[in-house]
N, C-alpha and C. Protein backbone atom coordinates (compact mmCIF):
# COMPACT_ATOMS: atom_id res chain seq x y z
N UNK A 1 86.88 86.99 184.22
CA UNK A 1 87.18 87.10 185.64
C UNK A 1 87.04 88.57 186.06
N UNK A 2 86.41 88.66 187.49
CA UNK A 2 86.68 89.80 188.02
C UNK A 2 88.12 90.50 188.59
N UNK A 3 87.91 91.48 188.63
CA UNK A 3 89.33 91.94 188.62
C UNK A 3 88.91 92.43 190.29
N UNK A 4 89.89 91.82 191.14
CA UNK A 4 90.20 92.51 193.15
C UNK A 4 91.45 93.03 193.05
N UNK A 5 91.14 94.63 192.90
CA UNK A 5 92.32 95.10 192.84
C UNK A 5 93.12 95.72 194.26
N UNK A 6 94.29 95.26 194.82
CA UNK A 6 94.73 95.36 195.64
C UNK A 6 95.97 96.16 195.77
N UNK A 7 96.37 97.29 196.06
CA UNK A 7 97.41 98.07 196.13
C UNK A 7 98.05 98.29 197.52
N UNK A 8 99.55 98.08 197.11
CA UNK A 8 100.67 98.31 198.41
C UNK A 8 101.51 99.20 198.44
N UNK A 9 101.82 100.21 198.97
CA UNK A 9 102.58 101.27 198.78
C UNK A 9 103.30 101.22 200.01
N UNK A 10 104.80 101.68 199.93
CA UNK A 10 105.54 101.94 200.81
C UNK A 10 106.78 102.63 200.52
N UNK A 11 107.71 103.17 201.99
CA UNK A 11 108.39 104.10 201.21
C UNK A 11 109.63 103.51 200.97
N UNK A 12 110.52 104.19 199.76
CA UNK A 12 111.76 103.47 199.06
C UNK A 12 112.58 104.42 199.05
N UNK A 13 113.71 104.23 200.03
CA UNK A 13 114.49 105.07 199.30
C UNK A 13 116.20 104.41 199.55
N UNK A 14 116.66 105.36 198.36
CA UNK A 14 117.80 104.02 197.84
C UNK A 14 117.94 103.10 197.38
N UNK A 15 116.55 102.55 197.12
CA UNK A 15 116.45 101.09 196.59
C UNK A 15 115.81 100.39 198.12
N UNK A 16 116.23 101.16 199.44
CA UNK A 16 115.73 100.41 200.80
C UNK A 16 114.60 100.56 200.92
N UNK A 17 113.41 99.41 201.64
CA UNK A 17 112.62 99.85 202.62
C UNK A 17 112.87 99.39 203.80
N UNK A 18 112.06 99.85 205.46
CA UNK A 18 112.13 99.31 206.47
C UNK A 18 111.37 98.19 206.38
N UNK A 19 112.19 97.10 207.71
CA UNK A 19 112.03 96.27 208.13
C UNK A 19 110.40 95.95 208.05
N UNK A 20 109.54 96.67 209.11
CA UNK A 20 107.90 96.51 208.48
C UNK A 20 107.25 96.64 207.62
N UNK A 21 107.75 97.26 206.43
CA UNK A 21 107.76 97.67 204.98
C UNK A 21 107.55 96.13 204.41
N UNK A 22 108.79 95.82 204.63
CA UNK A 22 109.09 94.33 204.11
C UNK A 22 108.55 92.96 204.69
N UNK A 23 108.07 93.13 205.99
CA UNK A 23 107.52 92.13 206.38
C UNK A 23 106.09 92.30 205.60
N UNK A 24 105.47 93.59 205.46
CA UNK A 24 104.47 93.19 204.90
C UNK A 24 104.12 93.08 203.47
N UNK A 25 105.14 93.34 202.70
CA UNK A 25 105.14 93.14 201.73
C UNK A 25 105.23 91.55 201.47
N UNK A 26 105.74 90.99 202.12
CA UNK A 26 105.98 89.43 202.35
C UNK A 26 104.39 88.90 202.27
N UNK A 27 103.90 89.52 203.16
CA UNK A 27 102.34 89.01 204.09
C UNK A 27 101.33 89.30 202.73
N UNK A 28 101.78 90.62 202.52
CA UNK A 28 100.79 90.85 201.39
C UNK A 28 100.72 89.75 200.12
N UNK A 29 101.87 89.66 199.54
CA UNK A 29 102.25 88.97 198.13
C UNK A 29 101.57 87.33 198.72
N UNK A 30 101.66 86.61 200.17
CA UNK A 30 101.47 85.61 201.11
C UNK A 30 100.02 85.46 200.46
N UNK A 31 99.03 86.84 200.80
CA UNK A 31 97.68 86.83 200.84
C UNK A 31 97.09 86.80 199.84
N UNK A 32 97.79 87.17 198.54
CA UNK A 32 97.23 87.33 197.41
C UNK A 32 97.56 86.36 196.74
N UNK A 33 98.68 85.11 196.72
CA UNK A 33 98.51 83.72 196.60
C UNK A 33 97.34 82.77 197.11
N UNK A 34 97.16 82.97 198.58
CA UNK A 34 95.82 82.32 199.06
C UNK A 34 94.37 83.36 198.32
N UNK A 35 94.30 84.48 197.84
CA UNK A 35 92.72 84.89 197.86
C UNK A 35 93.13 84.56 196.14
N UNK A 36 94.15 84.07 195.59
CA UNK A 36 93.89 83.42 193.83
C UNK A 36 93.11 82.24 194.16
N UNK A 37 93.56 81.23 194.94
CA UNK A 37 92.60 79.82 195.11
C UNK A 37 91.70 80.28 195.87
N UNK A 38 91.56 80.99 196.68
CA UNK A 38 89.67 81.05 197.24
C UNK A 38 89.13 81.56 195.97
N UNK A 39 89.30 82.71 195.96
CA UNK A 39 88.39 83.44 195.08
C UNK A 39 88.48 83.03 193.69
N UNK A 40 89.02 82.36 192.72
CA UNK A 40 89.20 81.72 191.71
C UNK A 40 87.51 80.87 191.25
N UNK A 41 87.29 79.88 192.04
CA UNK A 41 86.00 79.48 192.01
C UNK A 41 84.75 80.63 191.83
N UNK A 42 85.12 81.67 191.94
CA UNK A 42 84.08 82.74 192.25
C UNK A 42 84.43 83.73 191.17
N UNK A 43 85.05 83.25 190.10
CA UNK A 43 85.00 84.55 188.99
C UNK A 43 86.21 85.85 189.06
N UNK A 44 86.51 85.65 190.09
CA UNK A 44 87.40 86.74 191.04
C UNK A 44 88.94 86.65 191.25
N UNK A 45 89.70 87.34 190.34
CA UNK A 45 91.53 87.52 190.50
C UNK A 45 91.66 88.58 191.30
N UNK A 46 92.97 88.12 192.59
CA UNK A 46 93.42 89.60 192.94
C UNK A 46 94.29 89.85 192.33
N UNK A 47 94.75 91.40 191.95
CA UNK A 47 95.77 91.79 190.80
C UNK A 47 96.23 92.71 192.08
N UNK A 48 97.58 92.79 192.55
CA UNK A 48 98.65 93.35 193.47
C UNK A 48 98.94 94.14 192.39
N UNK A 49 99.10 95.42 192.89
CA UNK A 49 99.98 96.55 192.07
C UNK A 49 100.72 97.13 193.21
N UNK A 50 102.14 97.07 193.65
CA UNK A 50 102.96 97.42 194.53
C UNK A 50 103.56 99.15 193.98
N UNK A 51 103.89 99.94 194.90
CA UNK A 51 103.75 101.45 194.62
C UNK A 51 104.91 101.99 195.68
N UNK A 52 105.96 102.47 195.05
CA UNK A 52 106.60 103.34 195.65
C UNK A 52 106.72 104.15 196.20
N UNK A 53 106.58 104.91 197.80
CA UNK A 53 106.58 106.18 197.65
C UNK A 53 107.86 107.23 198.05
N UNK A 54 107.93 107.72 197.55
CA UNK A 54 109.68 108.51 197.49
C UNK A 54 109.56 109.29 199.16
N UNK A 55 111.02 109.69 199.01
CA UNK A 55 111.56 110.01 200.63
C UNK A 55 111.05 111.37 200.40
N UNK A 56 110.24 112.59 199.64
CA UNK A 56 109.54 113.91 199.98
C UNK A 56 108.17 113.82 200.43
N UNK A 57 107.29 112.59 199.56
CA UNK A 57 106.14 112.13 199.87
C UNK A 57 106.27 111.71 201.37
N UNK A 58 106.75 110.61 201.27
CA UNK A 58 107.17 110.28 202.89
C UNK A 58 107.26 111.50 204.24
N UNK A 59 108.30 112.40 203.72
CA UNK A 59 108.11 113.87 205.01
C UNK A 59 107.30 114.14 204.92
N UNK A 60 106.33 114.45 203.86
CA UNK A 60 105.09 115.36 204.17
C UNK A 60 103.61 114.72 204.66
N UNK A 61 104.19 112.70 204.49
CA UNK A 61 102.98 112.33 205.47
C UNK A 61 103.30 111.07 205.49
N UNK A 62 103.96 110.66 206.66
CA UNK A 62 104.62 109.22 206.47
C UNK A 62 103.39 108.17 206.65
N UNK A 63 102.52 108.28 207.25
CA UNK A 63 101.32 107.45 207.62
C UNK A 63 100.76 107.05 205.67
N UNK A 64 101.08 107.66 204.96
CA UNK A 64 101.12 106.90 203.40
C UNK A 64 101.77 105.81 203.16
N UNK A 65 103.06 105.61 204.23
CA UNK A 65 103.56 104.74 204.12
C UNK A 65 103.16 103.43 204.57
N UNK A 66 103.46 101.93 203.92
CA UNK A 66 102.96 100.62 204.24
C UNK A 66 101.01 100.70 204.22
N UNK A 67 100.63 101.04 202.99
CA UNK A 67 99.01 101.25 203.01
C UNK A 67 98.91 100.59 202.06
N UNK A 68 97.49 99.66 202.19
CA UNK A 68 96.98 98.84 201.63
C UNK A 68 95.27 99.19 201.10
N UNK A 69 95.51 99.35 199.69
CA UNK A 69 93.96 99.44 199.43
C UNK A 69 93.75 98.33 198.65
N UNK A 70 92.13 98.00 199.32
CA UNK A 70 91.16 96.38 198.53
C UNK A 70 90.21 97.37 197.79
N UNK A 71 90.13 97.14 196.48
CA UNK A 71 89.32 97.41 195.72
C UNK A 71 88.95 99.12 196.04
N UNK A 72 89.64 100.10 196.13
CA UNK A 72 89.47 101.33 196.33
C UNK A 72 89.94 101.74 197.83
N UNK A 73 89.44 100.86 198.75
CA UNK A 73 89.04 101.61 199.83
C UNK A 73 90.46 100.99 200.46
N UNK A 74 90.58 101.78 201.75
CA UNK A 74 91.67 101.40 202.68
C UNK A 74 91.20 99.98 203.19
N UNK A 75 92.77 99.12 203.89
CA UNK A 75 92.04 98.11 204.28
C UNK A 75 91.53 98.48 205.96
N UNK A 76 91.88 99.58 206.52
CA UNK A 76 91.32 99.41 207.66
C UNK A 76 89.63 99.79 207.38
N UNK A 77 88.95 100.25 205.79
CA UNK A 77 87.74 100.90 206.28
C UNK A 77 86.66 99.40 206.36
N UNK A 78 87.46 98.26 205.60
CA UNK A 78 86.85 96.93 205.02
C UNK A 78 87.08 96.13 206.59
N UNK A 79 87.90 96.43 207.62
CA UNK A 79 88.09 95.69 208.55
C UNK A 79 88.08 96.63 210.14
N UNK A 80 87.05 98.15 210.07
CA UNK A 80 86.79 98.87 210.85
C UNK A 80 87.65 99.23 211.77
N UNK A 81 88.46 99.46 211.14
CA UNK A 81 90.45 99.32 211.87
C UNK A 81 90.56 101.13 212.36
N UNK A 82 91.31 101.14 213.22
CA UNK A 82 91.91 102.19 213.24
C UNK A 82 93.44 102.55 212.93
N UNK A 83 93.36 103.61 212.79
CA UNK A 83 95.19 104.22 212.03
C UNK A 83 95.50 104.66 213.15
N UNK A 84 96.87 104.31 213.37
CA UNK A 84 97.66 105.16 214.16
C UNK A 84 99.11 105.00 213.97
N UNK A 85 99.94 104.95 215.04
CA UNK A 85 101.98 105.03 214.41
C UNK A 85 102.76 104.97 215.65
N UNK A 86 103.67 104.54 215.29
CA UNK A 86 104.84 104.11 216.17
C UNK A 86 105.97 104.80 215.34
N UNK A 87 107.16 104.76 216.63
CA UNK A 87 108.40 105.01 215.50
C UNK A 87 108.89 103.90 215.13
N UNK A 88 109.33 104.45 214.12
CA UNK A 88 110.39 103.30 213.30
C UNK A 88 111.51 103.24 213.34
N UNK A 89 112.18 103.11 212.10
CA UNK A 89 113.65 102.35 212.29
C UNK A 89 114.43 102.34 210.66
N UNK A 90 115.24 102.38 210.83
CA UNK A 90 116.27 102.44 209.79
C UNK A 90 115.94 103.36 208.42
N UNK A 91 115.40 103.27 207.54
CA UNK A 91 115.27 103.62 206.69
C UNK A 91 114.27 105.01 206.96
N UNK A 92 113.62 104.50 207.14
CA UNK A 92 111.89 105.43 208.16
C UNK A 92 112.95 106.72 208.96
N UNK A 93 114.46 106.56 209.30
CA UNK A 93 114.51 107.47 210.56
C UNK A 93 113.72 107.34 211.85
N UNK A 94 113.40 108.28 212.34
CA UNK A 94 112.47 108.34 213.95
C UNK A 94 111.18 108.52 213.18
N UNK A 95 110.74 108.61 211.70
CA UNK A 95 109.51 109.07 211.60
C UNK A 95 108.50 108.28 212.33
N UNK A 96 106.65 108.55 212.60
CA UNK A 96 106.24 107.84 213.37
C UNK A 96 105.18 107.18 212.28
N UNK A 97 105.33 105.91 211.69
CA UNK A 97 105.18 105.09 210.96
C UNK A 97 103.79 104.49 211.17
N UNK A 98 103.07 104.33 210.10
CA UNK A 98 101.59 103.73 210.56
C UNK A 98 101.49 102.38 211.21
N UNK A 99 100.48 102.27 211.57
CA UNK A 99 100.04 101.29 212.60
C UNK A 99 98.43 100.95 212.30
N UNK A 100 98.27 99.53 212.44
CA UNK A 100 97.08 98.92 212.20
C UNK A 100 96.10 98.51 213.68
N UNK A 101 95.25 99.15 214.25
CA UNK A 101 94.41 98.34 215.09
C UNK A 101 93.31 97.98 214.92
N UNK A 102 93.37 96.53 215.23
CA UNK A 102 92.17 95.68 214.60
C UNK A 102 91.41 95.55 216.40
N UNK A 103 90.68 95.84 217.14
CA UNK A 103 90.25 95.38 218.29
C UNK A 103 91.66 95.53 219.56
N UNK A 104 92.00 94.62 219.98
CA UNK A 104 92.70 95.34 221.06
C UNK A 104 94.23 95.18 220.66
N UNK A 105 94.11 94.50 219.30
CA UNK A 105 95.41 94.15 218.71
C UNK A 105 95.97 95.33 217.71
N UNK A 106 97.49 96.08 217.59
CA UNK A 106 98.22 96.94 217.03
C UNK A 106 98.83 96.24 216.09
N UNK A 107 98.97 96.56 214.87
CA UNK A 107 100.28 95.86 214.04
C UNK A 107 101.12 96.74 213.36
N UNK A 108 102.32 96.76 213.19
CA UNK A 108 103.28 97.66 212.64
C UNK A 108 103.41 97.03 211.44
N UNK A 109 103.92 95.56 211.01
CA UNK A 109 103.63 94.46 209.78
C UNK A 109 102.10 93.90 209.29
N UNK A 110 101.65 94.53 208.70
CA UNK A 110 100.21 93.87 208.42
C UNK A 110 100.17 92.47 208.25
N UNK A 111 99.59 91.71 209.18
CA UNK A 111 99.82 90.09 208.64
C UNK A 111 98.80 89.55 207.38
N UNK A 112 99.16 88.64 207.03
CA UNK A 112 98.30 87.95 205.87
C UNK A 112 97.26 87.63 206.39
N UNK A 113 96.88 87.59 207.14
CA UNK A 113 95.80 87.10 207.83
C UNK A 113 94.38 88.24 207.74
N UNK A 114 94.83 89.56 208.01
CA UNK A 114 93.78 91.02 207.85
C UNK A 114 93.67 91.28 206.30
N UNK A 115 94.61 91.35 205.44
CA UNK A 115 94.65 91.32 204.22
C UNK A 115 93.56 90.46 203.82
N UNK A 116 93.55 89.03 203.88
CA UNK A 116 92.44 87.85 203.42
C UNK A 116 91.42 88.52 203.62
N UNK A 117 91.21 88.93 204.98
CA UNK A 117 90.33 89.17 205.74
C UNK A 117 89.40 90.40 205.24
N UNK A 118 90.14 91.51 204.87
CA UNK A 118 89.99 92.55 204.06
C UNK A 118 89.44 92.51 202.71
N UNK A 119 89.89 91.57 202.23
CA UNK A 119 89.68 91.00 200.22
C UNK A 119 88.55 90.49 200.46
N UNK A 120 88.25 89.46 201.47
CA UNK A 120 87.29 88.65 201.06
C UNK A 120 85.93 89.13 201.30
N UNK A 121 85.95 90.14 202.27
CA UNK A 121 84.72 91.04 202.41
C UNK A 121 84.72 92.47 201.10
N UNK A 122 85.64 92.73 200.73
CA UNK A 122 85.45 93.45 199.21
C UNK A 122 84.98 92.72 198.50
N UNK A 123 85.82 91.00 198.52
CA UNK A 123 85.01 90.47 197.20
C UNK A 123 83.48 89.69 197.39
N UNK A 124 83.06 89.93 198.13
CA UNK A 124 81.77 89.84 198.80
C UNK A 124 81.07 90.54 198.29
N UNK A 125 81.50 92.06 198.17
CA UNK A 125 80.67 92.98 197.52
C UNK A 125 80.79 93.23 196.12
N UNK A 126 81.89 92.32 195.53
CA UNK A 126 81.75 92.80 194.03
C UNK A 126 80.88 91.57 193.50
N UNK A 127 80.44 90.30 194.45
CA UNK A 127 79.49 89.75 193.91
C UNK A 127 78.25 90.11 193.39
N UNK A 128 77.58 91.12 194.26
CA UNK A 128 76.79 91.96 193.73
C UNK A 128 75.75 90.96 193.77
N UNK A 129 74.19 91.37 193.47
CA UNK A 129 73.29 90.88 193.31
C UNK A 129 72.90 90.67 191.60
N UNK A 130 73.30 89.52 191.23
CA UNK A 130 73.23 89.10 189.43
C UNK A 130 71.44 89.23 189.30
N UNK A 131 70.88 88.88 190.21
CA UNK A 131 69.41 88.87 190.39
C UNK A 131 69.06 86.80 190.15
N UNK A 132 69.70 86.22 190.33
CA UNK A 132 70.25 84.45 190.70
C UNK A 132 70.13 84.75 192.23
N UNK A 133 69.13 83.68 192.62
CA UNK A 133 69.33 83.26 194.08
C UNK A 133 70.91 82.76 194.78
């Protein structure tokens, strides 16, 4: 099997994350149950590696926080997304927390839905040309 390697990082501290932290951690773990049965037929496991990032990392660039990479790349570069931030909440403080825009839509929780969406065009490309029609 191919290996779709998918990484989630967000920030922890205390043992806490925020509220959007956790929703997408939800969405994520959501997405990588559904891209085992798609992509399964196709040679292709996603392997989730979830990643901490501590409350100094966090001050010096909170937009690290709640980031998702498919197979290397960010998922906004696989879904032509733009970055941007809102403030947050509880754990986060006032920091101004990343943000996903997909077209005219913003997300503070990445849904399972961009994730799929994200994998399945990486794993598109790790099909590669075998030189088989």
């Amino acid at each position: 099997m191919t290996a779709l390697p998918i990484v989630w990082q967000r920030l922890v501290s205390q043992g806490q994350t925020c509220v959007r932290c956790a929703g997408t951690g939800e969405q994520v773990r959501h997405a990588v149950g559904t891209l085992e049965q798609v992509l399964s037929p196709l040679g292709i496991t996603p392997q989730l590696e979830v990643r901490e990032l501590g409350e100094s990392a966090f001050a010096e660039n909170p937009a690290e926080s709640n980031r998702i990479w498919i197979a290397g790349r960010p998922l906004e570069e696989w879904l032509d997304a733009d970055v941007g931030s809102s403030r947050c909440c509880s754990v986060c403080g006032d920091s101004p927390c990343r943000t996903v825009a997909v077209g005219q839509d913003t997300f503070e929780e990445i849904p399972e839905r961009l994730v799929v969406r994200a994998a399945l065009i990486a794993a598109a490309s790790l099909l590669g040309d075998s030189g088989n029609p």
